[in-house]
N, C-alpha and C. Protein backbone atom coordinates (compact mmCIF):
# COMPACT_ATOMS: atom_id res chain seq x y z
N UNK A 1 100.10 138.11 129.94
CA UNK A 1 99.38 138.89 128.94
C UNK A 1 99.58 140.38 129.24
N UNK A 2 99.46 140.96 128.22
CA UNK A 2 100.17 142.44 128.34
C UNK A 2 99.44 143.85 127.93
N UNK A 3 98.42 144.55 128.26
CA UNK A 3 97.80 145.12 127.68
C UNK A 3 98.90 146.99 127.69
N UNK A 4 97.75 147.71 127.26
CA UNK A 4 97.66 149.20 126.92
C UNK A 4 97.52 149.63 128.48
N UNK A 5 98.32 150.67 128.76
CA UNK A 5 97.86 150.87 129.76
C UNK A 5 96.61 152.13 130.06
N UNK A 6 95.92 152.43 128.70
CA UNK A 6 95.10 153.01 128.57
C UNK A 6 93.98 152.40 128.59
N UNK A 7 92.72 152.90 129.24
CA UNK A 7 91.32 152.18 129.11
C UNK A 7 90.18 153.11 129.17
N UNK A 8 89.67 152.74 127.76
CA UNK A 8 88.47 153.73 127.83
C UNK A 8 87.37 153.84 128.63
N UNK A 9 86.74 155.05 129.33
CA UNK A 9 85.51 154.77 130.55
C UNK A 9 84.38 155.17 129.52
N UNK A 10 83.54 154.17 129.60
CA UNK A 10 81.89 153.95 128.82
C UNK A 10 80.97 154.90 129.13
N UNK A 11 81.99 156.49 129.37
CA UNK A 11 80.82 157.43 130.12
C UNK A 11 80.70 158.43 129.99
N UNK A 12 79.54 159.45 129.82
CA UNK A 12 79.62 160.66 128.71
C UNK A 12 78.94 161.42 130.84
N UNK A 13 79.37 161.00 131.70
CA UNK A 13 78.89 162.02 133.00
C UNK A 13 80.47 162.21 133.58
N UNK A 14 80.35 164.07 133.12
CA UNK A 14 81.57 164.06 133.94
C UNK A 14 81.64 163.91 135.91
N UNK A 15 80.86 163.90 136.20
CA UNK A 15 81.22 163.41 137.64
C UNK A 15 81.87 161.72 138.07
N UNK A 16 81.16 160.57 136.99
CA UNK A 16 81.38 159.49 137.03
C UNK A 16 82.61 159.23 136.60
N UNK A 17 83.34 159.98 135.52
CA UNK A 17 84.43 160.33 135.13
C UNK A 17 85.58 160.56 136.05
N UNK A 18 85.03 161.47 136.87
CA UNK A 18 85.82 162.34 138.11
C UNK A 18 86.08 161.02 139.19
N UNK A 19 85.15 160.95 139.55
CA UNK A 19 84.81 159.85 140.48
C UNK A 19 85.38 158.28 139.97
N UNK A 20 85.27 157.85 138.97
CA UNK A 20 86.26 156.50 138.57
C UNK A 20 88.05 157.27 138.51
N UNK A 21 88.43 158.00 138.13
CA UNK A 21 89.69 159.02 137.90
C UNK A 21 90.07 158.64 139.72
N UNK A 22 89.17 159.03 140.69
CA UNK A 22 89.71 159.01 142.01
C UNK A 22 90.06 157.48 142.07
N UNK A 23 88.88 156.56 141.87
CA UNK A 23 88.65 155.00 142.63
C UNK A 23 90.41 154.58 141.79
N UNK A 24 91.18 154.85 140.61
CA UNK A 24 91.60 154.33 139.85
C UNK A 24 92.48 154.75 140.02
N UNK A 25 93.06 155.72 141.16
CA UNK A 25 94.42 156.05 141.75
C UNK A 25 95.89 155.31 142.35
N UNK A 26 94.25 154.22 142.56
CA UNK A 26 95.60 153.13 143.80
C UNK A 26 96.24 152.46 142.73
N UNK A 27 95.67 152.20 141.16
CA UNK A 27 96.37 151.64 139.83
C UNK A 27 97.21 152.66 139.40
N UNK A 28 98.14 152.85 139.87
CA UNK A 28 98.76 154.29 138.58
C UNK A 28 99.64 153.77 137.35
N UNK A 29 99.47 152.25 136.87
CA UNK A 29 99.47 152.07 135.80
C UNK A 29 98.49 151.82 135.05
N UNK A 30 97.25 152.52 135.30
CA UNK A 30 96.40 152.62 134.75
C UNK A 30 96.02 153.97 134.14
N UNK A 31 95.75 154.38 132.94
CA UNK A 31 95.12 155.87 132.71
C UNK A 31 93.74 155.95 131.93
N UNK A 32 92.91 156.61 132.45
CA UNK A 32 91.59 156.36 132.32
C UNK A 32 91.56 157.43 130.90
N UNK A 33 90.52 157.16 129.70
CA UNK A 33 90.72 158.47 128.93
C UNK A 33 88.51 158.05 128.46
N UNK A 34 88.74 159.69 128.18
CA UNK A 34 87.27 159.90 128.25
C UNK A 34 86.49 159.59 126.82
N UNK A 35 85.49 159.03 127.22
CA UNK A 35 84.67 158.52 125.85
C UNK A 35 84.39 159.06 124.84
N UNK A 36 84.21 160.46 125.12
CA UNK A 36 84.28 161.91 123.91
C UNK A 36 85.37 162.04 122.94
N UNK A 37 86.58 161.54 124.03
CA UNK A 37 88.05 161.51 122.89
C UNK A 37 88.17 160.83 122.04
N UNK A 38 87.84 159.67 121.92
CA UNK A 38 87.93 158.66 121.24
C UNK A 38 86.52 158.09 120.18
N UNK A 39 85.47 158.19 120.61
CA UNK A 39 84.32 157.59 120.37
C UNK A 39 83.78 159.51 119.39
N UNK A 40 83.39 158.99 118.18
CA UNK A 40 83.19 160.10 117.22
C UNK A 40 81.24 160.30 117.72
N UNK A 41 80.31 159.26 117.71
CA UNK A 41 79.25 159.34 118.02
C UNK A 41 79.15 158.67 119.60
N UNK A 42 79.67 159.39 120.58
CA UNK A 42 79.86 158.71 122.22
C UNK A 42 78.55 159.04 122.76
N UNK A 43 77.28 159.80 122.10
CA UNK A 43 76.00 159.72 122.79
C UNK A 43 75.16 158.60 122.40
N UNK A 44 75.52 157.86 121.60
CA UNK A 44 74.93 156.59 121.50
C UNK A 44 75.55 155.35 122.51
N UNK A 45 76.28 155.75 123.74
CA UNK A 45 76.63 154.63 124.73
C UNK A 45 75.17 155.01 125.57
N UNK A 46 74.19 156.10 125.63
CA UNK A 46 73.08 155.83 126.27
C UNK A 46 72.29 155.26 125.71
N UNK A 47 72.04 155.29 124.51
CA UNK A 47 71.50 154.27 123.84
C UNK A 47 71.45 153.01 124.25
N UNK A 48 72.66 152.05 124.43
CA UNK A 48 72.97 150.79 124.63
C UNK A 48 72.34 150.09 125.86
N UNK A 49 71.85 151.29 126.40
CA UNK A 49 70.96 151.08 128.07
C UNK A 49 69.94 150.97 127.90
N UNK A 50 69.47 149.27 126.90
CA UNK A 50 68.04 148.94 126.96
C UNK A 50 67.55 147.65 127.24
N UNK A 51 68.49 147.16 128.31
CA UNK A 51 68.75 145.90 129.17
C UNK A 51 67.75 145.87 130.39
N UNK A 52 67.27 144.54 130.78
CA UNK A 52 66.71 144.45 132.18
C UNK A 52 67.85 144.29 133.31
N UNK A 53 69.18 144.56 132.86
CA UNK A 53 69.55 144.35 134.42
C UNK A 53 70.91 145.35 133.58
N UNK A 54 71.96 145.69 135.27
CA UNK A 54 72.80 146.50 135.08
C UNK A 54 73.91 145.81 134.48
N UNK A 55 73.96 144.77 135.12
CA UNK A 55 75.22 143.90 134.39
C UNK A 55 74.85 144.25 132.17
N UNK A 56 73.96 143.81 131.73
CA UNK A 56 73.63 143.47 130.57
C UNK A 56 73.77 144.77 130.01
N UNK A 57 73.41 145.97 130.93
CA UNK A 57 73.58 147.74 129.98
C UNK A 57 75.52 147.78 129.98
N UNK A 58 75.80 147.21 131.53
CA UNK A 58 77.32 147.53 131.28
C UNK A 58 78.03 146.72 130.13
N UNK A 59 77.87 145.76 130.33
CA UNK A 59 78.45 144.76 128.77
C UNK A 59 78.49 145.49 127.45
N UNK A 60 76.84 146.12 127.69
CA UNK A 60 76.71 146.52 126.09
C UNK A 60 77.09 147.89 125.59
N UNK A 61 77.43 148.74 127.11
CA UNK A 61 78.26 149.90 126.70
C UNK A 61 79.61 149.37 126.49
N UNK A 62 80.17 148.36 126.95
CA UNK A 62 81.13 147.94 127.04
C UNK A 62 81.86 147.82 125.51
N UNK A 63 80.81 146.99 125.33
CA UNK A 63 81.16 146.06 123.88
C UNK A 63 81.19 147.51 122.58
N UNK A 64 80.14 148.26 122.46
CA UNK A 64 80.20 149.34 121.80
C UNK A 64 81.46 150.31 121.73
N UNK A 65 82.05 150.84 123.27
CA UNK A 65 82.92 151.33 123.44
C UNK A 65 84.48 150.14 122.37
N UNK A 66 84.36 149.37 122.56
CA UNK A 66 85.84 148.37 122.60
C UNK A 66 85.14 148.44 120.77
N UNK A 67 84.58 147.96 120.48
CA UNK A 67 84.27 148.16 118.74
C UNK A 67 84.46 149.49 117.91
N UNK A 68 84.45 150.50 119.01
CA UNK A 68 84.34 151.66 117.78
C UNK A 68 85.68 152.18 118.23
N UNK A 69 86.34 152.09 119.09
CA UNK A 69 87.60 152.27 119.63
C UNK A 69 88.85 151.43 119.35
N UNK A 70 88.32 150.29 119.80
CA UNK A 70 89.53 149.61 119.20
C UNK A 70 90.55 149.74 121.10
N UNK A 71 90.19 149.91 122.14
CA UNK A 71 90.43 150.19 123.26
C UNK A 71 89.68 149.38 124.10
N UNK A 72 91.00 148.79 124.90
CA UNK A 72 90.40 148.31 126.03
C UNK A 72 89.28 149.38 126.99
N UNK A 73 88.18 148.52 126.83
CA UNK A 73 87.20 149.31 127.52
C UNK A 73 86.23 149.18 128.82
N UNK A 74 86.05 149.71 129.35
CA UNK A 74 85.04 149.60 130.70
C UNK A 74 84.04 150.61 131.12
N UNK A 75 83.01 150.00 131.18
CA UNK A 75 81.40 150.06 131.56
C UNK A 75 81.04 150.16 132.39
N UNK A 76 80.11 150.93 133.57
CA UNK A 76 79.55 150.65 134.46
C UNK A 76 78.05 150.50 134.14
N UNK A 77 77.02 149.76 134.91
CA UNK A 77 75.60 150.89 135.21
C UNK A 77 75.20 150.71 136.67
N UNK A 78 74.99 151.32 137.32
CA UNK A 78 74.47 151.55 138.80
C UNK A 78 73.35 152.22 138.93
N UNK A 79 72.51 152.23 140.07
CA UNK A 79 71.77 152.41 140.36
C UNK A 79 71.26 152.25 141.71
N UNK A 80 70.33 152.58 142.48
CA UNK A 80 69.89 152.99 143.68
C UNK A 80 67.94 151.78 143.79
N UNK A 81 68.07 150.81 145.01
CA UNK A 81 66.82 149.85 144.99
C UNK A 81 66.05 150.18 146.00
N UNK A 82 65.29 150.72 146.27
CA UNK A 82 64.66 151.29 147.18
C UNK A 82 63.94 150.18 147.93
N UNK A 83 63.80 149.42 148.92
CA UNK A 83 63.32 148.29 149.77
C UNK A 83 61.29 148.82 149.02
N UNK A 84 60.65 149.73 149.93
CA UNK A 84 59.86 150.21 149.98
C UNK A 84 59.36 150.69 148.57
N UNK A 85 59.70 150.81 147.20
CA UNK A 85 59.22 150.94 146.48
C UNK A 85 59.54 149.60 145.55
N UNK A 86 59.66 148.18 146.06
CA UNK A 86 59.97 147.31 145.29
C UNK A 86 61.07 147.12 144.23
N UNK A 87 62.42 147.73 144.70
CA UNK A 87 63.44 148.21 143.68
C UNK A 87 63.60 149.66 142.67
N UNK A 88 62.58 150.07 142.98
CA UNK A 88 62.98 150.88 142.37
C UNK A 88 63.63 152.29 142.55
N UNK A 89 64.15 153.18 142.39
CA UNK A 89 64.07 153.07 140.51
C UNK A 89 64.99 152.34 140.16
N UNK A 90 65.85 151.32 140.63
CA UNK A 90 66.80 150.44 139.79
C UNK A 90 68.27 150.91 138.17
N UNK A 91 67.07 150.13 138.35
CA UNK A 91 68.17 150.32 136.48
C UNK A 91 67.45 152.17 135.65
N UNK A 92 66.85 152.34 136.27
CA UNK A 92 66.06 153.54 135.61
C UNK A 92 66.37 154.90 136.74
N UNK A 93 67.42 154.81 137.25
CA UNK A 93 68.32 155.52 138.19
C UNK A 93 68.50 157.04 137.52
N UNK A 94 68.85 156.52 136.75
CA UNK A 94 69.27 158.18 136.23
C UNK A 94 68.50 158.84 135.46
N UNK A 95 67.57 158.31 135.08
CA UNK A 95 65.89 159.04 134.17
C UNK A 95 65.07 158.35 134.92
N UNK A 96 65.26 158.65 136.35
CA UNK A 96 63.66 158.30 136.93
C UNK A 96 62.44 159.43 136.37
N UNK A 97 62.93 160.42 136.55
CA UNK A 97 62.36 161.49 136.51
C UNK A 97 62.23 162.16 135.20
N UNK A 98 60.97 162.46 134.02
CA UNK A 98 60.99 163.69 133.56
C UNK A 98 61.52 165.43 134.32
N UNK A 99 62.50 165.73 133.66
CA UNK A 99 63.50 166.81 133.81
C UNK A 99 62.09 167.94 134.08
N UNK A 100 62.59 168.65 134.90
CA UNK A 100 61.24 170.11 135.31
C UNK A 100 62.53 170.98 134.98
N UNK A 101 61.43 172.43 134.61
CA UNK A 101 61.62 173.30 134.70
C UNK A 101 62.94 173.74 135.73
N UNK A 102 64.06 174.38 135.12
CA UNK A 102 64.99 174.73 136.24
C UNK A 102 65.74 174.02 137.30
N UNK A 103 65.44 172.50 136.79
CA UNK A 103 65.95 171.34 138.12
C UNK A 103 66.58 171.25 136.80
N UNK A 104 67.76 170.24 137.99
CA UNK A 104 68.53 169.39 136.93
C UNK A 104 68.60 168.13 136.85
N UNK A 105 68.57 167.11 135.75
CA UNK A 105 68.32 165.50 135.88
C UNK A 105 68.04 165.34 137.31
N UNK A 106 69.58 165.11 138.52
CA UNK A 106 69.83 164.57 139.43
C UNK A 106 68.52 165.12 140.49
N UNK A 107 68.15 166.63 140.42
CA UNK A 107 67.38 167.06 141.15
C UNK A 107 65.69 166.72 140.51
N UNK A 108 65.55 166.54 139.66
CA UNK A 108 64.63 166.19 139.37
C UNK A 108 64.25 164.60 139.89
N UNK A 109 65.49 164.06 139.94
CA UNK A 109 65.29 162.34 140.16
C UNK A 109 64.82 162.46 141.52
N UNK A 110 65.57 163.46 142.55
CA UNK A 110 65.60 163.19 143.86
C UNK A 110 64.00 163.65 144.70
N UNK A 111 63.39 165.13 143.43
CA UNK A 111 61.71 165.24 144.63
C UNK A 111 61.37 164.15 143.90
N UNK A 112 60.82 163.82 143.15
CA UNK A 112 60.64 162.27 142.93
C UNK A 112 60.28 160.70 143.63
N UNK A 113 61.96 160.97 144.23
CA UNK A 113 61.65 160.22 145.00
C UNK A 113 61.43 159.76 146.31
N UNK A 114 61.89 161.60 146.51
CA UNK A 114 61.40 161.85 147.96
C UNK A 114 59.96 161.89 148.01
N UNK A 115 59.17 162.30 147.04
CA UNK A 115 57.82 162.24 146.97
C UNK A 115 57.13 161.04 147.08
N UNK A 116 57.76 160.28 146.60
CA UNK A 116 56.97 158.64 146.38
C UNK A 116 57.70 157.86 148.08
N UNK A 117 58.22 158.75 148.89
CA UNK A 117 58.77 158.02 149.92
C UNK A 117 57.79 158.72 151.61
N UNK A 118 56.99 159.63 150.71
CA UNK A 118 56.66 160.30 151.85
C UNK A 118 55.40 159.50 152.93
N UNK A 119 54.98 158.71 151.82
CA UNK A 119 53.95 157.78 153.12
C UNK A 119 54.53 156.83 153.38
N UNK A 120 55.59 156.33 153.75
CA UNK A 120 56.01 154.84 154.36
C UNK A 120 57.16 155.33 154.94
N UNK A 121 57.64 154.72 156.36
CA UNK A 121 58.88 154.68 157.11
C UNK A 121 59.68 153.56 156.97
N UNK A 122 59.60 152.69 155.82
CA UNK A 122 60.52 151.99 155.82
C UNK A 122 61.58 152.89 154.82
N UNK A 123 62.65 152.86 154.74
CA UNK A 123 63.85 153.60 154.25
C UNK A 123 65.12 152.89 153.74
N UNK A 124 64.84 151.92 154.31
CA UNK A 124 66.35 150.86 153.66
C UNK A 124 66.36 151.03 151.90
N UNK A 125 67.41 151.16 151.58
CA UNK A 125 67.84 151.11 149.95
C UNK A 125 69.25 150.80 150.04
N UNK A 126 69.18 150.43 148.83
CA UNK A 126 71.26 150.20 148.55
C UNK A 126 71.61 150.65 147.09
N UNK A 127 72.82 150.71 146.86
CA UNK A 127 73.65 151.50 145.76
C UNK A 127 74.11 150.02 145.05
N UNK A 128 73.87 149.64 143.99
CA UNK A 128 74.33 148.67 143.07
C UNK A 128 75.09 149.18 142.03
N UNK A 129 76.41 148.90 141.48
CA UNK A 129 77.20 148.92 140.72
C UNK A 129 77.48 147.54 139.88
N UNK A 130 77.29 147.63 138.84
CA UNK A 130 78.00 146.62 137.97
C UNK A 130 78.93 147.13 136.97
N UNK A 131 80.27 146.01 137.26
CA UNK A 131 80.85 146.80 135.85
C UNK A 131 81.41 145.77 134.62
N UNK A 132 81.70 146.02 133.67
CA UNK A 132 82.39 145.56 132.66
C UNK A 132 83.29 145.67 131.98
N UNK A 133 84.70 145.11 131.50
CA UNK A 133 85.70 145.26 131.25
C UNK A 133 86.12 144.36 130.18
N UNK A 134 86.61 144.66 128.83
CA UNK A 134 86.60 144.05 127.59
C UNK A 134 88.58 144.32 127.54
N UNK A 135 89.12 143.73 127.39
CA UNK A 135 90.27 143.66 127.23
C UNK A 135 90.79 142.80 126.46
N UNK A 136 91.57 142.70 125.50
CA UNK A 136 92.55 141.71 124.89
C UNK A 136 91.29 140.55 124.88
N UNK A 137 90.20 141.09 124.37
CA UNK A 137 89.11 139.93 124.01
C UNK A 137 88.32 139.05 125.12
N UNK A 138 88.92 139.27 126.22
CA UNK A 138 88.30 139.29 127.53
C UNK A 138 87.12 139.62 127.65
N UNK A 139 86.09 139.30 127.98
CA UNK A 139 85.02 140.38 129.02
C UNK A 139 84.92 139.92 130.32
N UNK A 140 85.42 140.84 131.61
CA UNK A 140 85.65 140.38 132.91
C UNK A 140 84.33 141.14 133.65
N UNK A 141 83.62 140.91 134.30
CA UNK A 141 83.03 141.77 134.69
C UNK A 141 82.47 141.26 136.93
N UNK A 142 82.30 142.40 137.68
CA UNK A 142 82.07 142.55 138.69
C UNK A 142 81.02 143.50 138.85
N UNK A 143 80.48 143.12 140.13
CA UNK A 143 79.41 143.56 140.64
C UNK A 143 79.61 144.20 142.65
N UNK A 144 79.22 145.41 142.96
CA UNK A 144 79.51 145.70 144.11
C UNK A 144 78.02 146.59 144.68
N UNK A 145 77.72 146.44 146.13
CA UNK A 145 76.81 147.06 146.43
C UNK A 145 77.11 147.96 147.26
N UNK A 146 76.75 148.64 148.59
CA UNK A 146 76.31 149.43 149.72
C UNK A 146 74.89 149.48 150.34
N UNK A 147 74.54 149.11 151.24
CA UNK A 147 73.61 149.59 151.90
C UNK A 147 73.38 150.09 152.59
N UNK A 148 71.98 150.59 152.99
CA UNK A 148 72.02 152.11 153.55
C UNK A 148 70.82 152.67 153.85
N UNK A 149 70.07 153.18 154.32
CA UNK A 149 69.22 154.41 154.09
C UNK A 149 68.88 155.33 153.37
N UNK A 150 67.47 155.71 153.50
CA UNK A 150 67.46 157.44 152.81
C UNK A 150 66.59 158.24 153.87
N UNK A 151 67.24 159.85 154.07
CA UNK A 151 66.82 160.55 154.64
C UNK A 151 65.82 161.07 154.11
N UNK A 152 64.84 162.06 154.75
CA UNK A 152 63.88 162.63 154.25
C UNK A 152 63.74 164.24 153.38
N UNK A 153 65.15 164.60 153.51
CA UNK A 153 65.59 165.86 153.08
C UNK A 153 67.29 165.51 152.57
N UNK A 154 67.78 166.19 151.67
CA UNK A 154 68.99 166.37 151.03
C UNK A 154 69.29 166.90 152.03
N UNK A 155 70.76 166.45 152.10
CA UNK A 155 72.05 166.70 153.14
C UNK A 155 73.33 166.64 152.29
N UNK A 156 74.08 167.77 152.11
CA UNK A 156 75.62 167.75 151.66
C UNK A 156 75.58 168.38 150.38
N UNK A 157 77.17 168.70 150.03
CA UNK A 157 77.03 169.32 148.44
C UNK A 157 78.20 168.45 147.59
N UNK A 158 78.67 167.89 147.85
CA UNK A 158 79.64 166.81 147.31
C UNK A 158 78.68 165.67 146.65
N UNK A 159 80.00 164.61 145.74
CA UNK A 159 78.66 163.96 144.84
C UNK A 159 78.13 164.31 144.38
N UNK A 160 76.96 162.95 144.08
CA UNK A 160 75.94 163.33 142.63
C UNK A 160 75.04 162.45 142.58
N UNK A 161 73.70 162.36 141.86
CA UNK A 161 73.03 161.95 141.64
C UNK A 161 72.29 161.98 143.43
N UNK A 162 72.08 160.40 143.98
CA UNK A 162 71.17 160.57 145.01
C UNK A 162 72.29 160.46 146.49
N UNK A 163 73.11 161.29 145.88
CA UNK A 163 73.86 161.09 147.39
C UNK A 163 73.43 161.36 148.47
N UNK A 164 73.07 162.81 148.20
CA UNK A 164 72.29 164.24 149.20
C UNK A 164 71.50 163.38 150.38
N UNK A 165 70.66 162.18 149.83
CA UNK A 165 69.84 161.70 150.60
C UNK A 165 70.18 160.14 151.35
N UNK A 166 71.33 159.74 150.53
CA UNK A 166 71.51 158.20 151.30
C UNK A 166 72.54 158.09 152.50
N UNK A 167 72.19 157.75 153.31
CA UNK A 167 73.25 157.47 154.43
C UNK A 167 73.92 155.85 154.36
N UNK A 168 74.85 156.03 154.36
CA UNK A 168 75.94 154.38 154.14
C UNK A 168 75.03 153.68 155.93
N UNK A 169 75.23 152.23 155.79
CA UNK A 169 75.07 151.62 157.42
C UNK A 169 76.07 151.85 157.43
N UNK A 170 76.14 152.00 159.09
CA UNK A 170 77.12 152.25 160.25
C UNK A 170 77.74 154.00 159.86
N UNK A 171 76.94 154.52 159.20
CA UNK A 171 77.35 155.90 158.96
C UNK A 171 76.51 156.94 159.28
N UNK A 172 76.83 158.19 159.96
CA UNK A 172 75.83 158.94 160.21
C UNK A 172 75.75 160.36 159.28
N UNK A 173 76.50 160.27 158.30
CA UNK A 173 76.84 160.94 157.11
C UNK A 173 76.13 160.38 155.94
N UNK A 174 75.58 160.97 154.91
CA UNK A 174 75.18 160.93 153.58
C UNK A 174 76.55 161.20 152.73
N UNK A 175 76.42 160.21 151.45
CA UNK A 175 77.07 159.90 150.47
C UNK A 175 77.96 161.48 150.17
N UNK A 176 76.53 162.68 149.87
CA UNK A 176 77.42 164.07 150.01
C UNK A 176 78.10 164.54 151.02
N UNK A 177 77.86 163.94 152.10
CA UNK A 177 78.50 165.19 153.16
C UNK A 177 80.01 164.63 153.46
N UNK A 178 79.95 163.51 152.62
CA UNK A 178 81.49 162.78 152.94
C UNK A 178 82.79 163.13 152.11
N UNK A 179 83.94 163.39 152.59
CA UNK A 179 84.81 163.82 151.83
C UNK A 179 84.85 162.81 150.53
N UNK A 180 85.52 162.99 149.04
CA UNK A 180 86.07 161.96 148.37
C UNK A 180 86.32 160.45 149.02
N UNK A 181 87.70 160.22 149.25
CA UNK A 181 88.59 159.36 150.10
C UNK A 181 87.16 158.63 151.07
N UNK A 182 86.42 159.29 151.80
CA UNK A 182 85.67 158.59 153.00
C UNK A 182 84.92 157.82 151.73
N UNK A 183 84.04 158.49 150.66
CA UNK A 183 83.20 157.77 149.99
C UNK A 183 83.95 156.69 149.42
N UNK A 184 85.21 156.43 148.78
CA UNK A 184 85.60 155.44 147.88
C UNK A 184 86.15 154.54 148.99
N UNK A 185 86.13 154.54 150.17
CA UNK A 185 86.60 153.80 150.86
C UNK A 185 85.72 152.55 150.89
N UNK A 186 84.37 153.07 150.77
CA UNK A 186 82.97 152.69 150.84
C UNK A 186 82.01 152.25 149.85
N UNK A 187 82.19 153.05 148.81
CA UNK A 187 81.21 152.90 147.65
C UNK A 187 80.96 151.28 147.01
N UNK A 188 79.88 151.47 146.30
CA UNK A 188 79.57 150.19 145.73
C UNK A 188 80.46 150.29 144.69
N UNK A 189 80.73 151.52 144.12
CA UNK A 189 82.28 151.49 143.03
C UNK A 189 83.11 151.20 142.78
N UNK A 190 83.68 151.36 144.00
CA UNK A 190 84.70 150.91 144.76
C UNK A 190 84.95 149.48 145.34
N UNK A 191 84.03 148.84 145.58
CA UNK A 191 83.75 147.26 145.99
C UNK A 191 83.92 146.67 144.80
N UNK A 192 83.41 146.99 143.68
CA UNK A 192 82.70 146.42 142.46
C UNK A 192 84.49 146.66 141.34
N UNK A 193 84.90 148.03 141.52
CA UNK A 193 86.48 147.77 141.34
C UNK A 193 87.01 146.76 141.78
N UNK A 194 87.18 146.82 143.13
CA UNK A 194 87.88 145.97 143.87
C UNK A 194 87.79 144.35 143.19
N UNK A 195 86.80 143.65 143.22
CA UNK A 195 86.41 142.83 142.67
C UNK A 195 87.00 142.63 141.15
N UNK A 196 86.80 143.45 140.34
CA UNK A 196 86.86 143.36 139.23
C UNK A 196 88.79 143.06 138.77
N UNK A 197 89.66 144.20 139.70
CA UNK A 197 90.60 144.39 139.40
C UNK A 197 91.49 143.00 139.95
N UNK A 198 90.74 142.14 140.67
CA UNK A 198 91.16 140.86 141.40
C UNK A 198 91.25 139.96 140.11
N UNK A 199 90.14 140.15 139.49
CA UNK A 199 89.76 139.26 138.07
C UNK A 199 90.87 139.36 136.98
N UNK A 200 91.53 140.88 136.56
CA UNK A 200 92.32 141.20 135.92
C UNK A 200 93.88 140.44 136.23
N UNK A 201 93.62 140.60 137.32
CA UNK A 201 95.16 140.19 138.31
C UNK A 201 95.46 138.96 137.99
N UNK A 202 93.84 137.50 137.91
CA UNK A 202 94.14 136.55 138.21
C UNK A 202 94.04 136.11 136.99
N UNK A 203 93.78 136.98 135.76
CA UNK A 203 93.86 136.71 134.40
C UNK A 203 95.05 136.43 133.76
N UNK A 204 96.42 137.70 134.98
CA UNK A 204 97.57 137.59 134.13
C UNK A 204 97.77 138.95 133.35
N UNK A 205 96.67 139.98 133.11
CA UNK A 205 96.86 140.50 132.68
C UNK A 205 97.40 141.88 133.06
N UNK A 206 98.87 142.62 132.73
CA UNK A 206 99.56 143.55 132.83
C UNK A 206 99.62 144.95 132.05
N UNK A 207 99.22 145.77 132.84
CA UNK A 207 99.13 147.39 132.20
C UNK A 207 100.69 147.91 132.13
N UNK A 208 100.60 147.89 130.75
CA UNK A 208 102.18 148.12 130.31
C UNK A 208 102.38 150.05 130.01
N UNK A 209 103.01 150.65 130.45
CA UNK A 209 103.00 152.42 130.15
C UNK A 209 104.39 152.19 128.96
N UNK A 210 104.39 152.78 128.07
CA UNK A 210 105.37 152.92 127.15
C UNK A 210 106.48 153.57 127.40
């Protein structure tokens, strides 16, 4: 089976953009193109994020993207489970937080939840990724984690969202303070690729460049 070697990413954050662009290097018959290019109303893929689990938001950005495109397409949603606050914020990762004054989303998410972390020493959390991939009528989809810690103060300027504060196990570095390359070596992104692109492989299916 023979596809495009183009595939649309289900994602209006340019860092996630940036960051799948790196994980999607070791494919270089693959070319990633951005949801803005293609997709005439692409702020309605946040919309589609009104699922109880990540798998079910990625599908359904998925499926939206591949309908209004006409492009093989792929989805993520991830998110961060905090042991100590019973999962959360989960699936509600990236609007944990009403936006303040002069912060931005990501910083707003993070006093948040440094705030809600300040009476308990338990600290374990992990990074969940799910993704989804609609191809030639396909939907393949994988799932990848990380676990880890959170510190009590932001550390690093690399990354995004709650990097500043999570430390990988067996790492004495936070998600920011790590070069590119160290993070994708690691990431739940990157696992959850990995996985996924195994699925593609064992489908048969081939990224053809013109």
């Amino acid at each position: 089976m023979r596809s495009s070697h183009q595939i649309l990413l289900a994602t209006l954050n340019p860092h996630k953009f940036q960051e799948f662009q790196s994980l999607m290097a070791q494919f270089p018959e693959i070319e990633l193109i951005r949801a803005d290019r293609l997709l005439r109303n692409a702020e309605n893929l946040g919309h589609a994020e009104q699922h109880s689990t990540y798998l079910e938001n990625a599908i359904a950005k998925a499926r939206l993207a591949n309908k209004a495109a006409h492009y093989p397409s792929l989805a993520d949603d991830s998110g961060l489970e905090v042991e100590a606050l019973e999962g959360r914020p989960g699936i509600r990762s990236h609007r944990y937080a009403s936006p303040q004054a002069q912060l931005s989303q990501d910083q707003s998410n993070l006093e948040l939840l440094l705030s809600e972390m300040k009476s308990t020493s338990n600290r374990s959390a992990r990074f969940v990724c799910a993704l989804a991939l609609i191809i030639e009528g396909v939907l393949i989809h994988a799932t990848g984690t990380l676990e880890g810690a959170l510190l009590e103060a932001p550390r690093g300027t690399h990354g995004f969202g709650y990097d500043p504060i999570f430390v990988p196990k067996d790492s004495t570095l936070t998600l920011a303070e790590m070069t590119s390359n160290q993070k994708n070596e690691i990431s739940h992104r990157s696992k959850a690729i990995e996985a996924l692109m195994k699925q593609v492989k064992a489908y048969g299916i081939n990224f053809v460049k013109p």
